[in-house]
N, C-alpha and C. Protein backbone atom coordinates (compact mmCIF):
# COMPACT_ATOMS: atom_id res chain seq x y z
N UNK A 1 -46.24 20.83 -26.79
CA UNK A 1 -45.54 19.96 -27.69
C UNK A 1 -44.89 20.75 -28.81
N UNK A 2 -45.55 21.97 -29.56
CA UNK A 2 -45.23 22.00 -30.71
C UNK A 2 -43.68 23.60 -29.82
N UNK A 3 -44.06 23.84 -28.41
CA UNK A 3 -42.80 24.35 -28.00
C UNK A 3 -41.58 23.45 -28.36
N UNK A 4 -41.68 22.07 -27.73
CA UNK A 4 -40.57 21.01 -27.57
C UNK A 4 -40.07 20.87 -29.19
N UNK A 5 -40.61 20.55 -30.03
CA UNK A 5 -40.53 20.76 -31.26
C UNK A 5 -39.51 21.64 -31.95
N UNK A 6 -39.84 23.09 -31.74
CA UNK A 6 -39.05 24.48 -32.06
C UNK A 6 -37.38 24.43 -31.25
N UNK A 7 -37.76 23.77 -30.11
CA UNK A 7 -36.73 24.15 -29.15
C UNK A 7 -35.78 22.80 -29.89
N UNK A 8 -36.10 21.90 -30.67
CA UNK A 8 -35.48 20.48 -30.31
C UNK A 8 -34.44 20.99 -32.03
N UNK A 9 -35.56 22.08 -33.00
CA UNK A 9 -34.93 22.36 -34.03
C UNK A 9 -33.81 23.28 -34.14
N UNK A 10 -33.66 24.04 -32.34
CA UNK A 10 -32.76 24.86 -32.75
C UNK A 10 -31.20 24.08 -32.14
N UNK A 11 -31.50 23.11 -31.49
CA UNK A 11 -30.18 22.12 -31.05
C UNK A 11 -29.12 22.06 -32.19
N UNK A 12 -29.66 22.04 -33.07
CA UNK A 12 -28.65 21.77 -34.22
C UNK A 12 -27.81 23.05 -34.22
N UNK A 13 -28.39 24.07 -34.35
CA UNK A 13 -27.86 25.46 -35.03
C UNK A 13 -27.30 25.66 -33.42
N UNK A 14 -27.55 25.73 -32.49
CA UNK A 14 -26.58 26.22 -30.92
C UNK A 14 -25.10 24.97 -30.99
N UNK A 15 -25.52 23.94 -31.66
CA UNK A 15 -24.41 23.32 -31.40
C UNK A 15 -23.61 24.07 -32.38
N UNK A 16 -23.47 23.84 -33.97
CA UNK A 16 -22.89 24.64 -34.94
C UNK A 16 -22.05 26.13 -34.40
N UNK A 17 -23.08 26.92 -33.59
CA UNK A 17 -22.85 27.87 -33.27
C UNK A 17 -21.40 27.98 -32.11
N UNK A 18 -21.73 26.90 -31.40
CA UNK A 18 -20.81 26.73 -30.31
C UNK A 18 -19.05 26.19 -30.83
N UNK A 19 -19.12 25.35 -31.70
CA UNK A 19 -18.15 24.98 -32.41
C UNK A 19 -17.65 26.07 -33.23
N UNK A 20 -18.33 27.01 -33.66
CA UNK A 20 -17.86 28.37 -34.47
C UNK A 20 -17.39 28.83 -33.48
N UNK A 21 -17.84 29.33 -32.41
CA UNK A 21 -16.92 29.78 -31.14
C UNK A 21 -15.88 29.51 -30.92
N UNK A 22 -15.41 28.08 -30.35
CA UNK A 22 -14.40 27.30 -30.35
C UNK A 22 -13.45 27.12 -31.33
N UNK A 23 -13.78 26.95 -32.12
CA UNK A 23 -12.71 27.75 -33.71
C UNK A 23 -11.92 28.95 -33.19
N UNK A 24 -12.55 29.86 -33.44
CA UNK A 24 -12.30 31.34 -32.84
C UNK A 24 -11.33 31.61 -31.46
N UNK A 25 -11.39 30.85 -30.61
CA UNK A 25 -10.23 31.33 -29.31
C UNK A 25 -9.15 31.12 -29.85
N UNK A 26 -8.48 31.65 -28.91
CA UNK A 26 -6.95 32.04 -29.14
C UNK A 26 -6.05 30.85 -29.12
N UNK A 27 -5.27 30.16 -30.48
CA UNK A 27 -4.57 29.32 -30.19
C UNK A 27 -3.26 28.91 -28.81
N UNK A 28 -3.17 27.72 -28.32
CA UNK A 28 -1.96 27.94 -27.63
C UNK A 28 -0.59 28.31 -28.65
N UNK A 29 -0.62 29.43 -26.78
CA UNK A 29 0.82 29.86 -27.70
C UNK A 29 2.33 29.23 -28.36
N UNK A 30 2.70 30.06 -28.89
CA UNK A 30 4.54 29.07 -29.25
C UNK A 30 5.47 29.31 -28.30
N UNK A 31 6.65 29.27 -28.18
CA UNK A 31 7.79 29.49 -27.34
C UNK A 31 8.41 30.15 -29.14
N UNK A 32 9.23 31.37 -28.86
CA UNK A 32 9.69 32.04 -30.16
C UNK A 32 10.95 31.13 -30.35
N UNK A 33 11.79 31.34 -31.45
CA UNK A 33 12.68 30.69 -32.09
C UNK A 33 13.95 31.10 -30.75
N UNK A 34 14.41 29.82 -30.48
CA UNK A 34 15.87 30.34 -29.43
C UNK A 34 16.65 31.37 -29.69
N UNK A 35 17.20 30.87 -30.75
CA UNK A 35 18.43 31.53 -31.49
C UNK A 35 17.66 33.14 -31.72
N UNK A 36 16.54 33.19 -32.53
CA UNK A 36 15.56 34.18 -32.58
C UNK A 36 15.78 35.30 -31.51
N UNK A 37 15.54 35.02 -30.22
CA UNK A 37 15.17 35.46 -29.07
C UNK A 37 16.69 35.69 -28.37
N UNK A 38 17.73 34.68 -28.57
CA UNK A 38 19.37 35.02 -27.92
C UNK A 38 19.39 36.67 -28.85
N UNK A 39 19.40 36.43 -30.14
CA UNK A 39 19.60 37.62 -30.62
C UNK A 39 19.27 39.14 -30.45
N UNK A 40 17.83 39.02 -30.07
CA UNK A 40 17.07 39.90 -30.15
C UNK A 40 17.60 40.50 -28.28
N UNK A 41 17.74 38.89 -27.10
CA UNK A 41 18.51 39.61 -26.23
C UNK A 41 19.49 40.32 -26.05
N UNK A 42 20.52 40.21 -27.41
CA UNK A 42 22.26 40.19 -27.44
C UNK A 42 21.95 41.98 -28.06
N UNK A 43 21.21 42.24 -28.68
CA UNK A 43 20.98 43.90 -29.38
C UNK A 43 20.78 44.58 -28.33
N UNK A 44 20.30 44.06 -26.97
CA UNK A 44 19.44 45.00 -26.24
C UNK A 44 20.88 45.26 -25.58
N UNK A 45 22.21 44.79 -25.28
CA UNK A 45 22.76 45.36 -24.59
C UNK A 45 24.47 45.80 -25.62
N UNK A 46 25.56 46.46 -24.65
CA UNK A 46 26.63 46.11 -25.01
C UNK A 46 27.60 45.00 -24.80
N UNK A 47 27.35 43.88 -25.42
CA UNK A 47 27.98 42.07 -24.33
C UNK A 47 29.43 42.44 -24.51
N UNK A 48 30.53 41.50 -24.38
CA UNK A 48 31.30 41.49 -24.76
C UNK A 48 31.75 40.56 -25.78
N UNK A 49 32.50 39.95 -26.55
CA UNK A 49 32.41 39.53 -27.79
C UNK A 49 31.60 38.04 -26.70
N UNK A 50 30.36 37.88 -27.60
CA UNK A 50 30.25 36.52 -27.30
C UNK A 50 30.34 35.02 -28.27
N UNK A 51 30.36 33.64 -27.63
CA UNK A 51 30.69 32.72 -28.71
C UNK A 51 29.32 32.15 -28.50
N UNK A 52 28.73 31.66 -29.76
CA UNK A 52 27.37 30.73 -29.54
C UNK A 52 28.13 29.10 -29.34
N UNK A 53 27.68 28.57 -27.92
CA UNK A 53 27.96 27.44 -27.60
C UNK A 53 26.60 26.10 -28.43
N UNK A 54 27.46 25.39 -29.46
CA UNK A 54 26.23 24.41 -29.66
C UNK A 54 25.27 23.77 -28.69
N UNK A 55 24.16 23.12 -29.10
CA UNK A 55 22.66 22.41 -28.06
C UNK A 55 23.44 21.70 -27.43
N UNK A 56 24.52 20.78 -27.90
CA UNK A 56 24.88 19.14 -27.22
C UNK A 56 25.74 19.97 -26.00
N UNK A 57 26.84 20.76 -26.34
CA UNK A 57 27.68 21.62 -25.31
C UNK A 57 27.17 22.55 -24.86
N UNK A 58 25.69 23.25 -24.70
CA UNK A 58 25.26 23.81 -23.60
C UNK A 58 24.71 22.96 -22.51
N UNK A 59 24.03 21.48 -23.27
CA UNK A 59 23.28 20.91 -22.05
C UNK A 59 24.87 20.15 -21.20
N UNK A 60 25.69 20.39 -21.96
CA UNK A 60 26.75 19.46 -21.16
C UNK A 60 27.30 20.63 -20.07
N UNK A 61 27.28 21.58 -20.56
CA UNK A 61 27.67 23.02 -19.52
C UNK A 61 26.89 23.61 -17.98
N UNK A 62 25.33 22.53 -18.69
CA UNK A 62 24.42 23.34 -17.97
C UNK A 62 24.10 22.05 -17.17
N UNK A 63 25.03 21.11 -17.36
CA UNK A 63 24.60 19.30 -16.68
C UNK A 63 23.36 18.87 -16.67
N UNK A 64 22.75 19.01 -17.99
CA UNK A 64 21.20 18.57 -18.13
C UNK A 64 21.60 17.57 -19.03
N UNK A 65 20.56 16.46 -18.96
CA UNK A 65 20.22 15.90 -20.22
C UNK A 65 19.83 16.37 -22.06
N UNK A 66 20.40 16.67 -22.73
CA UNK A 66 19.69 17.13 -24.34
C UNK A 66 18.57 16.80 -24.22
N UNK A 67 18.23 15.56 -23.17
CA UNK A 67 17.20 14.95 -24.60
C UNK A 67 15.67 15.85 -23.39
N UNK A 68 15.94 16.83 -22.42
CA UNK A 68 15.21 17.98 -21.93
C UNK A 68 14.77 18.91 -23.35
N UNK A 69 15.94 19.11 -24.40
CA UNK A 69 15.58 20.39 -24.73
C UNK A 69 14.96 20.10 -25.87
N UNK A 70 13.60 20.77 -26.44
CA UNK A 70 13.40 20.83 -28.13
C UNK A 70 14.02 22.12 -28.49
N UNK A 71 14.81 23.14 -27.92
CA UNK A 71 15.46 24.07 -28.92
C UNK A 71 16.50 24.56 -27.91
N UNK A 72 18.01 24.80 -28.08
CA UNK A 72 18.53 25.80 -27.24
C UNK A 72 19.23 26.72 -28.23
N UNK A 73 19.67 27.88 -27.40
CA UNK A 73 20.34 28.67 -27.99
C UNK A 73 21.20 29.41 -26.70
N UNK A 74 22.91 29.23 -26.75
CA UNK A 74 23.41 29.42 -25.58
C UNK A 74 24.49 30.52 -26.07
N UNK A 75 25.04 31.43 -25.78
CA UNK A 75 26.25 32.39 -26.06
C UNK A 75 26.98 32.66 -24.67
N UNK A 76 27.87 32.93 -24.53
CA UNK A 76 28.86 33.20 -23.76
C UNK A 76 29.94 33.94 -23.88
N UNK A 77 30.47 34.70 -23.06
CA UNK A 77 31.51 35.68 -23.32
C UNK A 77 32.98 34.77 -23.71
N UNK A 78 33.43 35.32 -25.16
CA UNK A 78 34.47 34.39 -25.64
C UNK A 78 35.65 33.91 -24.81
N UNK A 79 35.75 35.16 -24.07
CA UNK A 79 37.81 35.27 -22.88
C UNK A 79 37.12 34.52 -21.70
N UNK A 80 35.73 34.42 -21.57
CA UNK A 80 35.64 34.10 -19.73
C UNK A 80 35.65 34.87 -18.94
N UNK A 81 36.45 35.93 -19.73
CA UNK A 81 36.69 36.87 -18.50
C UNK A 81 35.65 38.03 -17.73
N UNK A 82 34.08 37.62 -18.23
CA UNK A 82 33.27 38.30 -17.67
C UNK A 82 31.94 37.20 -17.49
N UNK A 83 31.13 37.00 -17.04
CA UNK A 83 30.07 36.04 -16.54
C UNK A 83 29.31 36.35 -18.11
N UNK A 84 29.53 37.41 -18.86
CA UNK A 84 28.04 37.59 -19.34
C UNK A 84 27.90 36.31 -20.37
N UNK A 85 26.51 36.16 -20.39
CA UNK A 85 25.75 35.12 -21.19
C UNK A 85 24.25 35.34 -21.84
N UNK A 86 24.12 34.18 -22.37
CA UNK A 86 22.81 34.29 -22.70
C UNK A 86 22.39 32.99 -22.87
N UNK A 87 21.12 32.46 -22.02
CA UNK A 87 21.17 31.41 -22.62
C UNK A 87 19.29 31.20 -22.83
N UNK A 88 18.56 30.32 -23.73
CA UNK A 88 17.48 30.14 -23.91
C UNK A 88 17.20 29.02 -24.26
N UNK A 89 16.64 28.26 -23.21
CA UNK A 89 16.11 27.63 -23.35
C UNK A 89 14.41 26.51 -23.36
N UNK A 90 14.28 26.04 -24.50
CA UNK A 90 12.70 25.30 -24.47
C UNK A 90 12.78 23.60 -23.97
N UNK A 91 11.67 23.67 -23.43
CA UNK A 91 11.72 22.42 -23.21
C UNK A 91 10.89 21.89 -23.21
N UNK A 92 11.23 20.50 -23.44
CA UNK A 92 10.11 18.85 -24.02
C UNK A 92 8.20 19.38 -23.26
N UNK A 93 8.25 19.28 -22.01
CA UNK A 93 7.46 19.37 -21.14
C UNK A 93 7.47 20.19 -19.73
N UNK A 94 6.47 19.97 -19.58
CA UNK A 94 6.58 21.60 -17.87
C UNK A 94 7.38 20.71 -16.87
N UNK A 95 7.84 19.63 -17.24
CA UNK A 95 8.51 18.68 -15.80
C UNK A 95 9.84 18.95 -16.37
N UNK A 96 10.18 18.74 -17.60
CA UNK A 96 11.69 19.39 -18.36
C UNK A 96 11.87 20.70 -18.27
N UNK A 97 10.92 21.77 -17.89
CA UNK A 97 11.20 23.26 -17.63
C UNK A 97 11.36 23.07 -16.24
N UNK A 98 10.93 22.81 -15.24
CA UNK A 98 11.81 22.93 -14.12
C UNK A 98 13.36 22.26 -13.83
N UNK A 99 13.19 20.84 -14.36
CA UNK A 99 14.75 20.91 -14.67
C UNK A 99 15.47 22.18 -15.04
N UNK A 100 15.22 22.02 -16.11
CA UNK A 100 16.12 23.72 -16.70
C UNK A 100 16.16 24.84 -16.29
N UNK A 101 14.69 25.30 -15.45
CA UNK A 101 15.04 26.24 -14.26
C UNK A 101 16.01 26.08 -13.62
N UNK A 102 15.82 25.03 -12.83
CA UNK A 102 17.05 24.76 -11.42
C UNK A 102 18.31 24.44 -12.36
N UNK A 103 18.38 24.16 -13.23
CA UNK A 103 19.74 24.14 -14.03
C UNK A 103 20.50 25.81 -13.79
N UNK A 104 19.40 26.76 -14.62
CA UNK A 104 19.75 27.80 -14.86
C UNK A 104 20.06 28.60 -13.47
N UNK A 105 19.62 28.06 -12.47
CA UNK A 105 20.20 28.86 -11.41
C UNK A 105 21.08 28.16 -10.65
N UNK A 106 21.64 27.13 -11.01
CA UNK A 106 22.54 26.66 -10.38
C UNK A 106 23.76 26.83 -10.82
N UNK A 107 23.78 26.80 -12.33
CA UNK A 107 24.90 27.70 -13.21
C UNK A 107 24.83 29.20 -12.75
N UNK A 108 24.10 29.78 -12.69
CA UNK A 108 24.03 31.29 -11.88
C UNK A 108 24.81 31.30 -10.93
N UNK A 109 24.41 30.43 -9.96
CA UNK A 109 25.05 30.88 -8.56
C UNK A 109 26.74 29.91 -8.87
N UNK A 110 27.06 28.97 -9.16
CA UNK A 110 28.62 28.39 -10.02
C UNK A 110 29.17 29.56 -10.31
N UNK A 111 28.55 30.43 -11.28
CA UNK A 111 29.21 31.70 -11.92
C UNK A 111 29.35 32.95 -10.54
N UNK A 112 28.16 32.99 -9.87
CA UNK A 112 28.85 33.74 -8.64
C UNK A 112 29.92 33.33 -7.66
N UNK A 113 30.03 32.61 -7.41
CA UNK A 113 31.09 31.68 -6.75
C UNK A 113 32.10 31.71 -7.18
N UNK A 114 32.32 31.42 -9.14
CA UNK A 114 33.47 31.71 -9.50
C UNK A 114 34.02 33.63 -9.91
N UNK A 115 33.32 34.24 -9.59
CA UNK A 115 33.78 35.64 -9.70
C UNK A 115 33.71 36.27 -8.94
N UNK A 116 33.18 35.53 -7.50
CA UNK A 116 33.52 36.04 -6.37
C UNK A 116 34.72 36.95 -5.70
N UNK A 117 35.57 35.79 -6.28
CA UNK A 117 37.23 36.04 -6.06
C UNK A 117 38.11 36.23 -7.40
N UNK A 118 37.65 35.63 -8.94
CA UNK A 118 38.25 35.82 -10.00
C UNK A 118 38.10 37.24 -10.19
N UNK A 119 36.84 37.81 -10.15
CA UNK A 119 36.64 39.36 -11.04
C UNK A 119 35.67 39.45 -10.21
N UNK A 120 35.23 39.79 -8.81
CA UNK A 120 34.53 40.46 -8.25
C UNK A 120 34.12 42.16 -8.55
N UNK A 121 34.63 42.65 -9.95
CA UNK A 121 33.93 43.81 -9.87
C UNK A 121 32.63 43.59 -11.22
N UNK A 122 33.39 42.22 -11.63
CA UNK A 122 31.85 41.33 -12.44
C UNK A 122 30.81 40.94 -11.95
N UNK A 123 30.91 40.65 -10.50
CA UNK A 123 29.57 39.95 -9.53
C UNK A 123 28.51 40.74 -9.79
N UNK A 124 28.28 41.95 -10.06
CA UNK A 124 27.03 42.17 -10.34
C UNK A 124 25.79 41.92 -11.33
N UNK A 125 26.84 41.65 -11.89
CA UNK A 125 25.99 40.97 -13.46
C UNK A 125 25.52 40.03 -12.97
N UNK A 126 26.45 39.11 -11.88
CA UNK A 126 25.43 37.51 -11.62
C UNK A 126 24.34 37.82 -10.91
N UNK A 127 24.85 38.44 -10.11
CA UNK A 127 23.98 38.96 -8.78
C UNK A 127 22.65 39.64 -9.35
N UNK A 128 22.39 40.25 -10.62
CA UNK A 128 21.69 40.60 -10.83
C UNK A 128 21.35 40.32 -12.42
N UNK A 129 21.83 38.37 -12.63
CA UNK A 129 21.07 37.94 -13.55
C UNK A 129 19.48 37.97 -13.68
N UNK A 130 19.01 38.35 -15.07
CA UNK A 130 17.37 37.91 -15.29
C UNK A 130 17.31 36.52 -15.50
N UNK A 131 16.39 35.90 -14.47
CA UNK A 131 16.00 34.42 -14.80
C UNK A 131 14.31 33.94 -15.14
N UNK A 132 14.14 33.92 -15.63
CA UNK A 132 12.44 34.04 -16.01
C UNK A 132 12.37 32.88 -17.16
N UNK A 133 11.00 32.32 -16.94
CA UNK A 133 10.47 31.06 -17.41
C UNK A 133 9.34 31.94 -17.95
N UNK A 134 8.51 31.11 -19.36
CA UNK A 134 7.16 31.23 -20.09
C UNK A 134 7.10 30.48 -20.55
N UNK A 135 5.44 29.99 -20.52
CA UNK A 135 5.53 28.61 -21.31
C UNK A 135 6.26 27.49 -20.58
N UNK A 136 6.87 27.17 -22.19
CA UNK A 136 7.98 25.94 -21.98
C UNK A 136 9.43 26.71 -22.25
N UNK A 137 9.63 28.15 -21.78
CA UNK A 137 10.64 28.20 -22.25
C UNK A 137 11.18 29.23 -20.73
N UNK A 138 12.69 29.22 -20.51
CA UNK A 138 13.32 29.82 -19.56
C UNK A 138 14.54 30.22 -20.23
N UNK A 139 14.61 31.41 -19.47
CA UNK A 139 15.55 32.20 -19.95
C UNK A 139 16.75 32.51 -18.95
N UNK A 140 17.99 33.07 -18.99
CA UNK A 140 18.75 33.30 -18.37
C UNK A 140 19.76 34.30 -19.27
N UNK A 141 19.59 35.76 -18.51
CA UNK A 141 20.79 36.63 -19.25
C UNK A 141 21.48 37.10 -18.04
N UNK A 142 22.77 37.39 -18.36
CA UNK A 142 23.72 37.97 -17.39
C UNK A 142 24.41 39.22 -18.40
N UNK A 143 23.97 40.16 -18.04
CA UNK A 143 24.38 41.24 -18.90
C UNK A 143 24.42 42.65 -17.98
N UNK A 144 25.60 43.44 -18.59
CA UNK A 144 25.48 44.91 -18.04
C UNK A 144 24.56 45.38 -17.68
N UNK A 145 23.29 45.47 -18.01
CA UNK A 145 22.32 45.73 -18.27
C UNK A 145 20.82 45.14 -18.10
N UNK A 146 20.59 44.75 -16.96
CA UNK A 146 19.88 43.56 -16.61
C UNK A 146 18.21 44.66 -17.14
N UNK A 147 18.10 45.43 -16.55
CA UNK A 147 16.79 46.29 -16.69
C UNK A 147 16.16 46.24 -18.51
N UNK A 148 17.64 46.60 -19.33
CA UNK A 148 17.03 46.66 -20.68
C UNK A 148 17.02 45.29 -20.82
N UNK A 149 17.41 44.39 -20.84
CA UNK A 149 17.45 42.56 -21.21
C UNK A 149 16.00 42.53 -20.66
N UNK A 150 15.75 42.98 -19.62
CA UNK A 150 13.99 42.38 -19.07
C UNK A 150 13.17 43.13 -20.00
N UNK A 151 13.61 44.15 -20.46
CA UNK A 151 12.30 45.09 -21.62
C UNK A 151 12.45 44.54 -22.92
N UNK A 152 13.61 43.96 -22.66
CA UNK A 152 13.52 43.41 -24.51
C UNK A 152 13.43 42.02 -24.63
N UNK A 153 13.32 41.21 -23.23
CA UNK A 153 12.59 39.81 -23.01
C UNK A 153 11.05 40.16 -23.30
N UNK A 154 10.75 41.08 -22.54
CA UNK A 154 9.10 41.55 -22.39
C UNK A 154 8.55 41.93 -23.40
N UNK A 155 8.90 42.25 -24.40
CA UNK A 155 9.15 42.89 -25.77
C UNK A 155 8.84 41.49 -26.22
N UNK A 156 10.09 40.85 -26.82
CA UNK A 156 9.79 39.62 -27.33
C UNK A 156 8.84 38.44 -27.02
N UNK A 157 8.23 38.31 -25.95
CA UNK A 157 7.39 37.27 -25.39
C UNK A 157 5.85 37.85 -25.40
N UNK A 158 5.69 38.90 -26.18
CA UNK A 158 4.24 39.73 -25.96
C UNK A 158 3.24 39.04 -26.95
C-alpha cells in the first residue's frame, strides 16, 4: 500500500514533466516570406530584366483561383523574350498546394511549347526548370542557371 501511495504522488510531477517536454519540440514550421524568397532566388542568378507580376495577375496567368493562395510572389522576364521566371507560391492548404503544383507545371510545359519554335535556343531553361514544393509552399524557377537556383532554394528553406 504505502508503494501505491509513493507511486500515486509522483503522477503529478511525470505529468508536469511531460508537458515541459511538449513545450520544448520544435514548432511547426513557416513557409518564408514570397517576395522574401523570389528575391533571394533572383541574386542567385543573372535573369534578365524581370517585372514582378501582382497576386490577382499571377493567379490569372497561372489559371488558378486567388482565393488558393495566402502569399504569392511572381516575376517574369519584362520583353518575353526569354521563359525566365520566378514564381512562389503558398498555399491555403495541402489540397491548394497540389493545385498549384499542377498549375506550376502546366505553365512549364505552355512555356515549352511556346519556345519550342519562338526561341528554341531558350528551351533549356524550361526543360530544365526547378519545380519543388515544401510545406505549403511550391516553387518554380526557370533560370540560366537551374543548379545555383536549387542551392539557393536549399539555402533558403533550411
Amino acid at each position: 500500500m504505502k508503494c501505491a501511495i509513493r507511486y500515486a504522488a509522483l503522477l503529478p510531477l511525470l505529468c508536469a514533466l511531460c508537458l515541459a517536454l511538449c513545450a520544448c519540440s520544435p514548432q511547426a514550421e513557416t513557409a518564408p516570406d514570397c517576395a522574401g524568397l523570389a528575391e533571394t532566388l533572383a541574386a542567385s542568378q543573372t535573369f534578365a530584366e524581370l517585372t514582378a507580376i501582382p497576386q490577382a495577375r499571377a493567379a490569372v496567368q497561372l489559371d488558378i483561383d486567388e482565393a488558393l493562395l495566402a502569399d504569392a510572389a511572381m516575376s517574369l522576364d519584362a520583353s518575353r523574350a526569354t521563359p525566365e521566371a520566378i514564381v512562389v507560391l503558398t498555399a491555403v492548404d495541402e489540397d491548394a498546394l497540389e493545385t498549384l503544383r499542377e498549375a506550376l507545371e502546366a505553365y512549364r510545359a505552355a512555356l515549352e511549347e511556346e519556345y519550342r519554335d519562338y526561341r528554341p535556343d531558350e528551351l533549356p531553361k524550361v526543360e530544365n526548370a526547378l519545380l519543388r514544393t515544401r510545406g505549403l509552399q511550391a516553387v518554380l524557377v526557370i533560370a540560366p542557371d537551374a543548379e545555383a537556383a536549387a542551392a539557393a532554394l536549399d539555402e533558403a528553406w533550411k
